[in-house]
Protein backbone atom coordinates (compact mmCIF):
# COMPACT_ATOMS: atom_id res chain seq x y z
CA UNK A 1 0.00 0.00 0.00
CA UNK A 2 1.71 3.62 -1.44
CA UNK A 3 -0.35 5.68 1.15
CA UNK A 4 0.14 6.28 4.65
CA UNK A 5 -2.36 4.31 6.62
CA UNK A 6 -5.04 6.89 8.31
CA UNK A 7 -5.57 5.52 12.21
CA UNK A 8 -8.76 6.72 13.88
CA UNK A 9 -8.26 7.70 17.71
CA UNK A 10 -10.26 9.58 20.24
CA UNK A 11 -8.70 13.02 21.15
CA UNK A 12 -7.57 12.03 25.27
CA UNK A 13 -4.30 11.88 25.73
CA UNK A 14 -4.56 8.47 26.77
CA UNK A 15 -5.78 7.42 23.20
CA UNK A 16 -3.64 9.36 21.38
CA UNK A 17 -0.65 8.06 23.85
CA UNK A 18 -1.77 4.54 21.81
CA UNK A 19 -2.43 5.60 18.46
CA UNK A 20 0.86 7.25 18.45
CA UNK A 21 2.30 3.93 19.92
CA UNK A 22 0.35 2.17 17.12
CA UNK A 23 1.90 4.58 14.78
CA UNK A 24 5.46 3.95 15.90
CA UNK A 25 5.17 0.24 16.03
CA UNK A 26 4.05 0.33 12.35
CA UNK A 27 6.75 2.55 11.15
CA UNK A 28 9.24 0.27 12.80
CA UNK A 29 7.77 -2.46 9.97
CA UNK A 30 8.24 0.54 7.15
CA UNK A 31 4.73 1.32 7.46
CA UNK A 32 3.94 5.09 7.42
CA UNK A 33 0.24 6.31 9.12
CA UNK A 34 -1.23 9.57 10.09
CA UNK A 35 -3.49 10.04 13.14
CA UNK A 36 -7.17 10.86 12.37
CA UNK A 37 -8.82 12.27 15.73
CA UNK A 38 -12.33 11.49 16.67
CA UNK A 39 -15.02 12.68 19.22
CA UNK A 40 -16.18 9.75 21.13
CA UNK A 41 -20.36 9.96 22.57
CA UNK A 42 -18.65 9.10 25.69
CA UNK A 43 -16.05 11.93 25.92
CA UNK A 44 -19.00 14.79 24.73
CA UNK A 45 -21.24 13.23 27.83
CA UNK A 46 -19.53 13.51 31.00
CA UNK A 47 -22.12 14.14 33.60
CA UNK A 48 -23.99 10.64 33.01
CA UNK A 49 -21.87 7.27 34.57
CA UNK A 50 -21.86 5.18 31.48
CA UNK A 51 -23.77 2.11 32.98
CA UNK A 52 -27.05 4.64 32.55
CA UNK A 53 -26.15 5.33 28.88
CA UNK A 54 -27.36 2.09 27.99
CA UNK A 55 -24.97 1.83 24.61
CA UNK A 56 -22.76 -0.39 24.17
CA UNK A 57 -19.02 0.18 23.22
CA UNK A 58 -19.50 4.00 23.57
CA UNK A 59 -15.46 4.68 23.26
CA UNK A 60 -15.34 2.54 20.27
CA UNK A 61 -18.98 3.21 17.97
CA UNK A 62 -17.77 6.42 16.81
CA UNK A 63 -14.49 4.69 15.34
CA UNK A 64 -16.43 1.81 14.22
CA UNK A 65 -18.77 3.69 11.94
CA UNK A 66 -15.88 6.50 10.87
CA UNK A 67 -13.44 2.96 10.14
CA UNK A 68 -16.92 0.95 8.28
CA UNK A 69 -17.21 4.17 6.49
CA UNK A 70 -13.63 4.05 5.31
CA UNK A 71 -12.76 7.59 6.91
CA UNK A 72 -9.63 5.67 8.51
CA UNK A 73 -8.12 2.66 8.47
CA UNK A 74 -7.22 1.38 11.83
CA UNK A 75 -8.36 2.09 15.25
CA UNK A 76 -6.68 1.21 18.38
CA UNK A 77 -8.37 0.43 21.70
CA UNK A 78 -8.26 0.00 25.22
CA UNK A 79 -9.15 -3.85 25.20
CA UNK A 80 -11.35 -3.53 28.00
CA UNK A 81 -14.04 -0.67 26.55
CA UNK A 82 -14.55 -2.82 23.30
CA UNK A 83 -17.68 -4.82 23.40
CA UNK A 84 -17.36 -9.14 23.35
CA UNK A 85 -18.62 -9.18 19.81
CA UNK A 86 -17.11 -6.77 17.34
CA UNK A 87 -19.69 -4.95 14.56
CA UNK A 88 -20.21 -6.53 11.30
CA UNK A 89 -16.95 -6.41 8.96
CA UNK A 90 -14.72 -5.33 11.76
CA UNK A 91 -11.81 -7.68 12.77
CA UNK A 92 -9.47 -8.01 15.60
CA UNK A 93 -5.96 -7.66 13.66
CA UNK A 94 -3.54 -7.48 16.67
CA UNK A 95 -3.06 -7.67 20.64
CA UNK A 96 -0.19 -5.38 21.42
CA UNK A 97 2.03 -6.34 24.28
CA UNK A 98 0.03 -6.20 27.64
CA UNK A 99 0.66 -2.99 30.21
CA UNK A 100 0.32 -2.80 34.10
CA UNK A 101 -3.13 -5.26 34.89
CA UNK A 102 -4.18 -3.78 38.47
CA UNK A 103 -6.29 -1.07 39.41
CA UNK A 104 -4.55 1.56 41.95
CA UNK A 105 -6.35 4.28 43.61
CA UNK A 106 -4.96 8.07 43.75
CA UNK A 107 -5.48 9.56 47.42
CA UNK A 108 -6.17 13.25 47.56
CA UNK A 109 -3.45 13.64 50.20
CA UNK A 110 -1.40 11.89 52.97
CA UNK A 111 -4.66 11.82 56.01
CA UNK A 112 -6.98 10.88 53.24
CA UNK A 113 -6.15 7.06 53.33
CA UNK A 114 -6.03 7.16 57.31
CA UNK A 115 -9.57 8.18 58.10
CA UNK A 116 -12.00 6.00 59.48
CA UNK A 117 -14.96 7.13 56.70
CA UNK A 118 -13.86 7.60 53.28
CA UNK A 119 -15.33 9.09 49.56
CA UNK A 120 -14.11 7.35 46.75
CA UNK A 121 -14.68 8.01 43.64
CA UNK A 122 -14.98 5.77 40.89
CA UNK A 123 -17.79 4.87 37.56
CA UNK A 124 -16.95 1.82 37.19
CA UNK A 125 -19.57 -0.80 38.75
CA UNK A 126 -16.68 -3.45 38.87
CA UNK A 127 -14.44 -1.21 41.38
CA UNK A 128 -17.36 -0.14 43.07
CA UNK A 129 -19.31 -3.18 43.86
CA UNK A 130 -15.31 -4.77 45.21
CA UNK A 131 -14.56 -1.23 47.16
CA UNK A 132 -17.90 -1.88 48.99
CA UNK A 133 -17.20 -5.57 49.64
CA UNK A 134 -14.67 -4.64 51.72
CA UNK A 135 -15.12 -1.24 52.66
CA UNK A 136 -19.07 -0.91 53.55
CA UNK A 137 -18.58 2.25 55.74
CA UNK A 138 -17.31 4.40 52.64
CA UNK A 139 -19.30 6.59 49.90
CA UNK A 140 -19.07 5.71 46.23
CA UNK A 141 -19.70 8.98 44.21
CA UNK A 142 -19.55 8.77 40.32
CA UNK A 143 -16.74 10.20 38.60
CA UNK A 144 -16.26 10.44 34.69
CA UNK A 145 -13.73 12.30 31.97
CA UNK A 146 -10.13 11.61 30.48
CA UNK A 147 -7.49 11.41 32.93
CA UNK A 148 -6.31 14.58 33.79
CA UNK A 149 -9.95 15.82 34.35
CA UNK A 150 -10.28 13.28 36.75
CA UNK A 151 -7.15 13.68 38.94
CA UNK A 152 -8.47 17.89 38.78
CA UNK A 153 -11.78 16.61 40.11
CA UNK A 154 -10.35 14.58 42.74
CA UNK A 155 -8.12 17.71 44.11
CA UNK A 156 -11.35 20.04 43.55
CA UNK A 157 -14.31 18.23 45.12
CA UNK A 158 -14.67 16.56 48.70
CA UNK A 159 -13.44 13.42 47.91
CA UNK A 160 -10.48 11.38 49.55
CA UNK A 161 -9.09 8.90 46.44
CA UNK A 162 -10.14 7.90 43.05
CA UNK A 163 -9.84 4.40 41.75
CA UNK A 164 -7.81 4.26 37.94
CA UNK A 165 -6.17 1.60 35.74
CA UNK A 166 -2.75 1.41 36.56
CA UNK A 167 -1.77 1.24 33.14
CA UNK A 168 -3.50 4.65 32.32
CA UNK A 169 -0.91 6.69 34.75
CA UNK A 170 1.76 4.59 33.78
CA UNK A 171 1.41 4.88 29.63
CA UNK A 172 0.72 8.90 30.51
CA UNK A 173 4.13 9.32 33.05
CA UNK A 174 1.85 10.23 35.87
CA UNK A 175 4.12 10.14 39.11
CA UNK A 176 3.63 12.69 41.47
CA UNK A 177 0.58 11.33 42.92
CA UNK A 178 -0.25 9.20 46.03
CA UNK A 179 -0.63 6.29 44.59
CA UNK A 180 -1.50 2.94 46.49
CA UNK A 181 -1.69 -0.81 44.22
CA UNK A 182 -4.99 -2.30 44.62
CA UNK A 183 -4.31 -6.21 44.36
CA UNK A 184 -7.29 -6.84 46.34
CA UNK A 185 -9.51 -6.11 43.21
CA UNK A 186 -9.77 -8.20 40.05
CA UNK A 187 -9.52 -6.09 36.87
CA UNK A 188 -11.74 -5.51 34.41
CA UNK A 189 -11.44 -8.59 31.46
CA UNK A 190 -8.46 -7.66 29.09
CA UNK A 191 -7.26 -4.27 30.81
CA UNK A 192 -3.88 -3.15 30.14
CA UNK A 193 -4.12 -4.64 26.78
CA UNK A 194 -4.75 -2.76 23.31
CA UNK A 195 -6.49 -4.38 20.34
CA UNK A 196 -6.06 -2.88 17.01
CA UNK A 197 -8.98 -3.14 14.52
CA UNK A 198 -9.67 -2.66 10.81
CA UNK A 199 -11.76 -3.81 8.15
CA UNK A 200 -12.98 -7.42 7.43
CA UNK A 201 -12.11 -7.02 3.52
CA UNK A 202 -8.90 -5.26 4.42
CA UNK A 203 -7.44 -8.42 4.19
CA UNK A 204 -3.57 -7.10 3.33
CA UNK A 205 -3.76 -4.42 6.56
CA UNK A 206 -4.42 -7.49 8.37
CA UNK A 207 -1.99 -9.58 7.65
CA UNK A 208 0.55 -6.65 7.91
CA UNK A 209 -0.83 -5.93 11.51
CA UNK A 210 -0.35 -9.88 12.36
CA UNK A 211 3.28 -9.17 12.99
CA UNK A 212 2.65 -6.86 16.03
CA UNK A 213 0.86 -9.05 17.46
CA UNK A 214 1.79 -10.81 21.31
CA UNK A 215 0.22 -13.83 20.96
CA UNK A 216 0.73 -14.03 25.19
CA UNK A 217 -1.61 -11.52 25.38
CA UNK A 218 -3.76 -12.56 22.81
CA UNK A 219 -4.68 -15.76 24.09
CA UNK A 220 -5.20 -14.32 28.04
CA UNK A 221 -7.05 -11.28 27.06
CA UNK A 222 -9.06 -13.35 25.03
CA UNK A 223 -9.76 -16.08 28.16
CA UNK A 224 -11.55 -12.80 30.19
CA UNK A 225 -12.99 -11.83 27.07
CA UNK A 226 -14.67 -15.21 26.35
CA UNK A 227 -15.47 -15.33 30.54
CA UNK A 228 -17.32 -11.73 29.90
CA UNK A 229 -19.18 -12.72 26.85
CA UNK A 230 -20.49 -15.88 28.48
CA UNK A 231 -21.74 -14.03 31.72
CA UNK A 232 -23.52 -11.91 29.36
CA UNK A 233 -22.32 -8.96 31.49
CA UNK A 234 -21.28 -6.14 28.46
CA UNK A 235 -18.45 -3.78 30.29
CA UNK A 236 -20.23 -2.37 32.43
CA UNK A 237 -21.33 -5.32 34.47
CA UNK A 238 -19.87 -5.94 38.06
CA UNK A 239 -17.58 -8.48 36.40
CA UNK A 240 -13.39 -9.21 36.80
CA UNK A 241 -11.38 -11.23 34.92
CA UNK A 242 -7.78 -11.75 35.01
CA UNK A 243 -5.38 -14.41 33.41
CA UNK A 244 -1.38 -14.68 33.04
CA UNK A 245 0.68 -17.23 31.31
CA UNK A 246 3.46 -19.22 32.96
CA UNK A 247 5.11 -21.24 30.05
CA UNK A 248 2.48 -23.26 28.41
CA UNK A 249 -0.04 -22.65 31.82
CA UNK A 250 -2.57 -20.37 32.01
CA UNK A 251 -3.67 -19.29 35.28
CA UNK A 252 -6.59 -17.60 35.51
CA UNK A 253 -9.18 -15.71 38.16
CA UNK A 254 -12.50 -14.44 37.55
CA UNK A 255 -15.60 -12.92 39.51
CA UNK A 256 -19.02 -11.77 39.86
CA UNK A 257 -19.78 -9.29 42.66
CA UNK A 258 -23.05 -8.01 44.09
CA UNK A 259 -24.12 -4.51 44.38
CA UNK A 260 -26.14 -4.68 47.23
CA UNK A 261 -23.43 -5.86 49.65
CA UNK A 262 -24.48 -9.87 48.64
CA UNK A 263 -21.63 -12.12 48.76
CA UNK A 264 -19.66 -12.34 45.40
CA UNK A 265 -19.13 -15.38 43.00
CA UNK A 266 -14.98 -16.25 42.31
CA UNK A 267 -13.64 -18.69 40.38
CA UNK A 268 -9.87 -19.79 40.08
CA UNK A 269 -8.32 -22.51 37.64
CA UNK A 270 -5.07 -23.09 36.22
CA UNK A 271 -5.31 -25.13 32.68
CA UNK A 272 -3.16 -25.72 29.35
CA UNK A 273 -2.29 -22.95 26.88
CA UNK A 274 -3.41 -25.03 24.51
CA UNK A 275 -7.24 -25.51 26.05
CA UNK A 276 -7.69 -22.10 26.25
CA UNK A 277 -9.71 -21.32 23.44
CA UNK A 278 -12.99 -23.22 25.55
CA UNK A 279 -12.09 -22.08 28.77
CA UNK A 280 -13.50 -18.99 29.32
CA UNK A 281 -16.99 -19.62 28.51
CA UNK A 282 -16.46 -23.35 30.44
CA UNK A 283 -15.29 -21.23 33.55
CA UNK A 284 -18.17 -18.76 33.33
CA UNK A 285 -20.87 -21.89 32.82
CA UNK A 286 -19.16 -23.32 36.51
CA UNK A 287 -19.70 -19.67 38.09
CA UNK A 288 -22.96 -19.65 36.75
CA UNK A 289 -23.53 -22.92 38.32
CA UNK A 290 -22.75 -22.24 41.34
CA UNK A 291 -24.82 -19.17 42.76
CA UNK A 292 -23.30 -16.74 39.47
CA UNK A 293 -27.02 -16.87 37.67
CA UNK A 294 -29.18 -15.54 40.59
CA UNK A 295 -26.14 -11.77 40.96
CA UNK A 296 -26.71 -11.77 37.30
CA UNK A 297 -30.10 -12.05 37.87
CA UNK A 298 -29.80 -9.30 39.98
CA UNK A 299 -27.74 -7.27 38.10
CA UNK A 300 -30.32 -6.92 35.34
CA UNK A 301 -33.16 -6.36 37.04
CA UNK A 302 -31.22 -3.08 38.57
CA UNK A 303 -30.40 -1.80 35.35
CA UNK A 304 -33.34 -3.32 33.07
């Protein structure tokens, strides 16, 4: 291909921080591309939480349709806003190599993690529905925008810590915060990991984009992927999933947690790299099994 490939992003620094990366990795394989930035529904709206939008994939429909309509030719995401089943003629082409997993939380200052009554902020149902778990005394209050607008929110309102991707601070340089690791809560299925998309017919992009691809990642992102799907929980749901390889073993965790303070459902296994293609959905069928069905149950009717 003579021209320079046209990759859509969103306009945060965050997503241009992985377009750009995109763009680098391709002109490392003597493939030139220009960045083509795009207004997301979910960056215009940032008052509503995005579990009350009620649309699915709201980071990544605006790329979808500008990338279906040919306006670019690529679009790379944040594995973990891009819906289980991709639209009609869009393919995954490529897993980059996997970031920082956990979820940390920012503390407004150094008495803000000592008190006895806390406000965290978070709009993710996920860290929300674990912070409660295991903090029932604190407040949850929503909290939405790109990074920066969320650290400036944190320092503005009455709030003592904010609950982020690890990855996010650490692919944007952002040190001089009090930071804290959360191990205690399971991620979100595939975060930390990028998927680059483009068309279905595009069949020569594709195979170009095969050789960035970390197969690792692939295969475990894919695992919490096929563990979300089956759940039928979309992104938003209260749902973690987290695998790792260990030579040819994948270990993997997963949960389903309960917004009313119920007791979650948690699943562990370790299996074969090789099974790994069935195991997510077999691992969400056990949860479901036993006592998964009646949260999700639950779940929906909240948010019907």
């Amino acid at each position: 291909m003579n021209r320079a490939l046209r990759i859509g992003t969103r306009d945060s620094a965050l997503a241009l921080w992985q377009a750009k990366t995109l763009q680098e990795r391709l002109l490392e394989l003597g493939i030139s591309a220009e960045l083509v930035p795009i207004k997301s529904q979910g960056d215009l709206n940032l008052e509503q939480p995005l579990y009350d939008m009620g649309i699915t994939g709201i980071f990544t429909k605006t790329l979808d349709i500008a990338l279906l309509n040919k306006d670019i030719d690529l679009a790379i995401h944040s594995m973990k806003d891009v819906p289980t089943k991709l639209p009609k003629g869009i393919v995954q082409a490529a897993v980059l190599e996997r970031g920082p997993v956990r979820d940390i939380i920012v503390w407004k200052n150094s008495m803000a993690k000592a008190k006895e009554t806390k406000t965290i902020a978070t709009g993710s149902l996920r860290r929300k529905a674990q912070w409660k778990m295991q903090n029932p005394q604190d407040k949850i209050v929503p909290l939405r925008g790109n990074i920066q607008t969320r650290l400036k929110k944190l320092q503005e309102e009455d709030w003592d810590g904010a609950i982020f991707a690890e990855a996010a601070l650490h692919r944007l340089k952002i040190k001089n915060e009090i930071i804290e690791p959360l191990d205690q809560l399971l991620p979100a299925p595939a975060q930390g990991a990028l998927m680059v998309v483009c068309r279905l017919e595009d069949e020569d992009i594709a195979q170009q984009l095969t050789l960035l691809n970390d197969r690792e990642a692939e295969v475990c992102a894919q695992v919490e992927r096929d563990f979300l799907s089956t759940l039928e929980g979309g992104c938003t749901a209260p749902i973690g999933a987290y695998a790792y390889c260990d030579h040819d073993t994948v270990h993997f965790s997963g949960g389903l947690y309960s917004l009313k303070g119920g007791a979650p459902q948690e699943i562990k296994k370790s299996f074969a790299k090789k099974e790994a293609r069935e195991m997510g959905e077999t691992l969400a069928k056990e949860l479901l099994q036993q006592g998964g069905d009646a949260l999700m149950k639950e779940f929906k009717k909240g948010h019907a």
